[in-house]
Protein backbone atom coordinates (compact mmCIF):
# COMPACT_ATOMS: atom_id res chain seq x y z
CA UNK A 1 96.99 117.03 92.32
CA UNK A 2 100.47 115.58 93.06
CA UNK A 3 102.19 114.18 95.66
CA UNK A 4 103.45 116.31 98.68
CA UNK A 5 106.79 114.26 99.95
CA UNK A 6 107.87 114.31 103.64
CA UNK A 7 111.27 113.50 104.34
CA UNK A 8 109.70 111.75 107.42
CA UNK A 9 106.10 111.32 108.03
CA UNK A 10 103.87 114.02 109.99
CA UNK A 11 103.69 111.46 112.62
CA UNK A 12 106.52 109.68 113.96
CA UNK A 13 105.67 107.59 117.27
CA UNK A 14 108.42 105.35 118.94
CA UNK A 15 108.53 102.00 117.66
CA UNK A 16 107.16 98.73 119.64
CA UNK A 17 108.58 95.74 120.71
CA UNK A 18 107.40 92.79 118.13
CA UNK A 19 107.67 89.16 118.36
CA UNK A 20 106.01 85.83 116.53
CA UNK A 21 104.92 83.64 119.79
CA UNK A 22 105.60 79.82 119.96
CA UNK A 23 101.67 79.19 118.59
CA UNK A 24 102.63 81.48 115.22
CA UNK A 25 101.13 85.12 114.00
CA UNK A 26 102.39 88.49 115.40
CA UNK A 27 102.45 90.27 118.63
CA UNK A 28 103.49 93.93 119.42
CA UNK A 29 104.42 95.25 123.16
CA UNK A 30 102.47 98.20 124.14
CA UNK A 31 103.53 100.59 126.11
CA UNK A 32 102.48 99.63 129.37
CA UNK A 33 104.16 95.87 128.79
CA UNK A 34 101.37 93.86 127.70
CA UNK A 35 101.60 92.21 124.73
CA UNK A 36 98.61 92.82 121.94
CA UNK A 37 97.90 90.32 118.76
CA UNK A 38 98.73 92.13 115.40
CA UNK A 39 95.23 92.84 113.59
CA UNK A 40 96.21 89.95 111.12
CA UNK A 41 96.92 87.54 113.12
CA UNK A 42 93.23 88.05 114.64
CA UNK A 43 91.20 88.52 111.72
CA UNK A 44 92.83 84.87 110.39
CA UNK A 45 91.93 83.44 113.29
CA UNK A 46 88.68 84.99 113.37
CA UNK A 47 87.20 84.51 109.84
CA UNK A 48 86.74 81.04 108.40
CA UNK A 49 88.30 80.64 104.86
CA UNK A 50 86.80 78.08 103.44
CA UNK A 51 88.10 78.93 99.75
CA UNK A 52 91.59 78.94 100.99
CA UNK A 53 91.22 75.85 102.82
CA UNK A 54 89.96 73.85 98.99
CA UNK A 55 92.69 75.71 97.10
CA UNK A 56 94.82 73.96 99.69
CA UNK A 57 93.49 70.71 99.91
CA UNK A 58 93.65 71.17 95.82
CA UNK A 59 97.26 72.33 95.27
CA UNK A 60 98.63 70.30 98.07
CA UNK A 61 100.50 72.06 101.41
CA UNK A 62 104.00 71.78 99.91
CA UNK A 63 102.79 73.80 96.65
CA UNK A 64 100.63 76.14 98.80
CA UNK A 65 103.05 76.89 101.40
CA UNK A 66 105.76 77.47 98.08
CA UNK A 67 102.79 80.11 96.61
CA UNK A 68 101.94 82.05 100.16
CA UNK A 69 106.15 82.64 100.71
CA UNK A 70 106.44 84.06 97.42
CA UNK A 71 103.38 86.06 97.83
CA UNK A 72 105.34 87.23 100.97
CA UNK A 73 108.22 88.62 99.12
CA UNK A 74 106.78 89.98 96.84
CA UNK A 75 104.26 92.23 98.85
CA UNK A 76 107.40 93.23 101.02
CA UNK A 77 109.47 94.07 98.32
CA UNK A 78 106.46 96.14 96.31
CA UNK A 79 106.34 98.15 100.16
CA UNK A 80 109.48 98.55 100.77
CA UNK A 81 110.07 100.33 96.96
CA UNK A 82 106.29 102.23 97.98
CA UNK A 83 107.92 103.28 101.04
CA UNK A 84 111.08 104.78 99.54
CA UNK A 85 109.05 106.64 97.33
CA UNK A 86 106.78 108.59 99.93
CA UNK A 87 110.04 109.31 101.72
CA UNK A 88 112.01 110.86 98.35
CA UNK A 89 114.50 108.38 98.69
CA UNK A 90 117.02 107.81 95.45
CA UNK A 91 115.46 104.15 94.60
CA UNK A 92 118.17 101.38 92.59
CA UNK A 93 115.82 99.75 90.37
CA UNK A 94 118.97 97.70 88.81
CA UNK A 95 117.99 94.68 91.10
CA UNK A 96 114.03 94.82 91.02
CA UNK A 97 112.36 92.07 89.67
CA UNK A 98 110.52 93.51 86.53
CA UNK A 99 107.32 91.86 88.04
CA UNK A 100 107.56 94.00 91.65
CA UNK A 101 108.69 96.98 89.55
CA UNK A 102 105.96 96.55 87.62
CA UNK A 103 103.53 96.10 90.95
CA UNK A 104 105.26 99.12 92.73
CA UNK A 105 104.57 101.49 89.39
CA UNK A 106 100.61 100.47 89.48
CA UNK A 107 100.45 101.53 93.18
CA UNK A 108 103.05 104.59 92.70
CA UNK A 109 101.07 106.00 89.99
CA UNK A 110 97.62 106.37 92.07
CA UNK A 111 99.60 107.65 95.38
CA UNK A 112 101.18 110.31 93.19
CA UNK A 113 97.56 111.30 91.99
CA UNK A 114 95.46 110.92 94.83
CA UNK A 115 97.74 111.27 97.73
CA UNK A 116 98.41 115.08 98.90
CA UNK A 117 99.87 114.13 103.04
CA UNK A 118 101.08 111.44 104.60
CA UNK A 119 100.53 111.24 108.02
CA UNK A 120 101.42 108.03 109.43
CA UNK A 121 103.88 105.55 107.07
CA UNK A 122 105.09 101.40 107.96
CA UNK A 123 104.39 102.62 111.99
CA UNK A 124 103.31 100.25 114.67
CA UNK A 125 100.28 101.62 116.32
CA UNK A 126 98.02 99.69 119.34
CA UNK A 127 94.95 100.01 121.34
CA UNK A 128 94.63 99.17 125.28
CA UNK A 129 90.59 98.97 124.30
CA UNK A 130 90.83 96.50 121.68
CA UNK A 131 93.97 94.85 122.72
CA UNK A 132 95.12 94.46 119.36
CA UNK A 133 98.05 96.41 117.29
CA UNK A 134 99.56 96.27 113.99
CA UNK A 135 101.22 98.49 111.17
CA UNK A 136 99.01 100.22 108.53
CA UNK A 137 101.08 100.54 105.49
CA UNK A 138 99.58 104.34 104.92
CA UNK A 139 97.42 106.94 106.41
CA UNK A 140 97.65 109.98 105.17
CA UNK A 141 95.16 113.02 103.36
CA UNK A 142 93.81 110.92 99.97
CA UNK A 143 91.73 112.87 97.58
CA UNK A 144 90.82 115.80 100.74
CA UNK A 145 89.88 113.20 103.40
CA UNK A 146 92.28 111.78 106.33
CA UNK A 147 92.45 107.94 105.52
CA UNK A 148 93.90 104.48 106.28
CA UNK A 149 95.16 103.03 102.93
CA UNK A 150 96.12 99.68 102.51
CA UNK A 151 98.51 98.54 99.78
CA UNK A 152 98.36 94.56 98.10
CA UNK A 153 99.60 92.41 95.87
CA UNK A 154 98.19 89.56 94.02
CA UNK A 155 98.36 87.35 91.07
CA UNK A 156 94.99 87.80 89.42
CA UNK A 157 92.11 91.12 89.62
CA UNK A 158 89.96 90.75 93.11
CA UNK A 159 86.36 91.38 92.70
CA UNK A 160 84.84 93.92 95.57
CA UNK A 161 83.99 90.92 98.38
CA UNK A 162 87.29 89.53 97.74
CA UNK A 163 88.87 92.61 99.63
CA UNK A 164 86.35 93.00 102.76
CA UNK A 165 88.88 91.32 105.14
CA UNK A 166 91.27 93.94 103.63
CA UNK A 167 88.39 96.51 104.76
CA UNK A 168 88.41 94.90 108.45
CA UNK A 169 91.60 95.78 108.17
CA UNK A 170 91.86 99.15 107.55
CA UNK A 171 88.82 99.61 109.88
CA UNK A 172 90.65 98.17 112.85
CA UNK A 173 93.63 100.31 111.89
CA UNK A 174 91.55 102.98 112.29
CA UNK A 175 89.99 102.46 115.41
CA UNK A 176 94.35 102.17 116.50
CA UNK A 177 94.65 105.17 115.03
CA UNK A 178 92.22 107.09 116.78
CA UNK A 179 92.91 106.15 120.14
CA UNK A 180 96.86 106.80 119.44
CA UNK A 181 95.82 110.15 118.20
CA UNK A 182 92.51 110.99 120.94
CA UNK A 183 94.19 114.15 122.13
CA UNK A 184 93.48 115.68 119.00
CA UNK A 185 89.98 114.92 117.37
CA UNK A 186 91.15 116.38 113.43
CA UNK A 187 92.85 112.81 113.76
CA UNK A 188 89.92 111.23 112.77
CA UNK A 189 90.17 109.11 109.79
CA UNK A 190 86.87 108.88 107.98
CA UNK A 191 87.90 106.87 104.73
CA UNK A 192 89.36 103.65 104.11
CA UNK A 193 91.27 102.71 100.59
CA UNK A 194 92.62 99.27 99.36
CA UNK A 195 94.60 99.60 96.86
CA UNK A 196 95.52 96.43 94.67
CA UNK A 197 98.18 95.69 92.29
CA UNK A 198 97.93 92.42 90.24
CA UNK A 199 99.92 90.67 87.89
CA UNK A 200 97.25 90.13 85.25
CA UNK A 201 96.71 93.89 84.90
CA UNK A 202 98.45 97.05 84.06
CA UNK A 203 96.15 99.17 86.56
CA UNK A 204 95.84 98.74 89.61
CA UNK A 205 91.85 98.45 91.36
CA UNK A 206 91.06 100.88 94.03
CA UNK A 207 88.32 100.11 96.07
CA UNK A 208 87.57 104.03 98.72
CA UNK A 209 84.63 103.62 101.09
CA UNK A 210 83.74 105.23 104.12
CA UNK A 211 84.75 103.95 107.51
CA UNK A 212 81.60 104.00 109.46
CA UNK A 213 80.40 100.73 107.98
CA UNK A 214 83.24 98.85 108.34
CA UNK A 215 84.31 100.12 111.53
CA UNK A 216 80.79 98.64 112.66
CA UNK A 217 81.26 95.27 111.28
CA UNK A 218 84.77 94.63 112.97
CA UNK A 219 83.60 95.82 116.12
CA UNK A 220 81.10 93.00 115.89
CA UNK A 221 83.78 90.87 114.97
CA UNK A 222 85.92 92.07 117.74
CA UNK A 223 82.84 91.35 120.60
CA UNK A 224 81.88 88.01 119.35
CA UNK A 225 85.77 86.76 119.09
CA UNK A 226 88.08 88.29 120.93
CA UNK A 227 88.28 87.98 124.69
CA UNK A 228 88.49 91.83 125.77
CA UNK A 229 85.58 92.32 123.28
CA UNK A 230 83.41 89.72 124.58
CA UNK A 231 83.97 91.43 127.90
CA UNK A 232 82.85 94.92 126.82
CA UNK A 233 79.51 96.32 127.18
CA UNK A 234 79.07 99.14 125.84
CA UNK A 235 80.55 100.56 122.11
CA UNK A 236 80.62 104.35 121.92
């Protein structure tokens, strides 16, 4: 299997409006002027990290805040070479950092493998129902099944419940992604794939479960912490 190329996704929708509000995190502008929270910025509200918080109070704030930037860069750099890639751009890799070259080649290697379509690619996406939006990195056809894929970087191998916020994630992208796409039910994605590149390995881990599951738990999520959820009454 190898990887079909688009010279611009299957799906191109017009971009949205984004900001970072006085109070921090990520908001988009939908289309009828209301502004939504990015899926990020809720699920870190939402979700107490308590092993985050020790490494902190460990490393100190200066030295954590230092670690999280360059964290930053890195995963935009590794997307930003990912991206150039599923759009057959010529890519310089003079001025790569052999480390994000490295990342991008774990990731690369999978997508050219696994990956036959790619639907949707870096595109802002919201839902009026959730009142939420945010950008999946990926959704596309992986190994015969429409799915939201989710690329990462880290320093060190993540064991499986390190990466279920990554699966909220992609499930909350997916529920985006459907209503976007309701006028046309084949756009229902029915897998979810995290894909993680670290720096302590030469392969990356790919962790490919269904969406049902997942889908279920952030819609819990969703009704016990976020006001349009805790609102709703019925989920369909």
């Amino acid at each position: 299997m190898t990887l079909v190329k688009f010279k611009h996704p299957a799906i191109e929708l017009a971009e949205l409006p984004f900001r970072v509000p006085p109070e921090g995190g990520h908001e988009y502008q939908s289309f009828n002027g209301q502004w939504y929270k990015s899926v990020t910025t809720f699920l870190g509200e939402a979700i107490n990290s308590p092993g985050l918080d020790a490494w902190r109070a460990t490393v100190g704030e200066e030295a954590a805040n230092a670690s999280v930037a360059r964290g930053c860069r890195r995963g935009t750099t590794v997307h930003k070479l990912l991206e150039s890639h599923l759009l057959n751009e010529t890519i310089d890799y003079r001025h790569v950092m052999p480390v994000n070259l490295d990342l991008f080649q774990q990731i690369k290697k999978v997508l050219d493998l696994h990956l036959t379509e790619v639907y949707m690619l870096e595109t802002a996406i919201y839902s009026d129902r959730y009142q939420l939006a945010g950008t999946p990195d990926l959704i596309g056809i992986w190994n015969d099944m429409l799915s939201i894929i989710d690329f990462k970087t880290a320093n060190t191998e993540k064991r499986r419940r390190d990466v279920d916020k990554h699966f909220l994630q992609t499930a909350a992208y997916k529920l985006l992604f459907g209503e976007t796409m309701r006028h046309d039910p084949k756009f229902n994605a029915i897998q979810l794939v995290v894909i993680v590149a670290s720096q302590d390995s030469s392969n990356p881990q790919v962790f490919v479960e269904p969406a049902t599951f997942h889908v279920q738990e952030f819609h819990k999520l969703w009704k016990e912490k976020h006001p349009a959820g805790k609102n709703e009454i019925l989920f369909e």
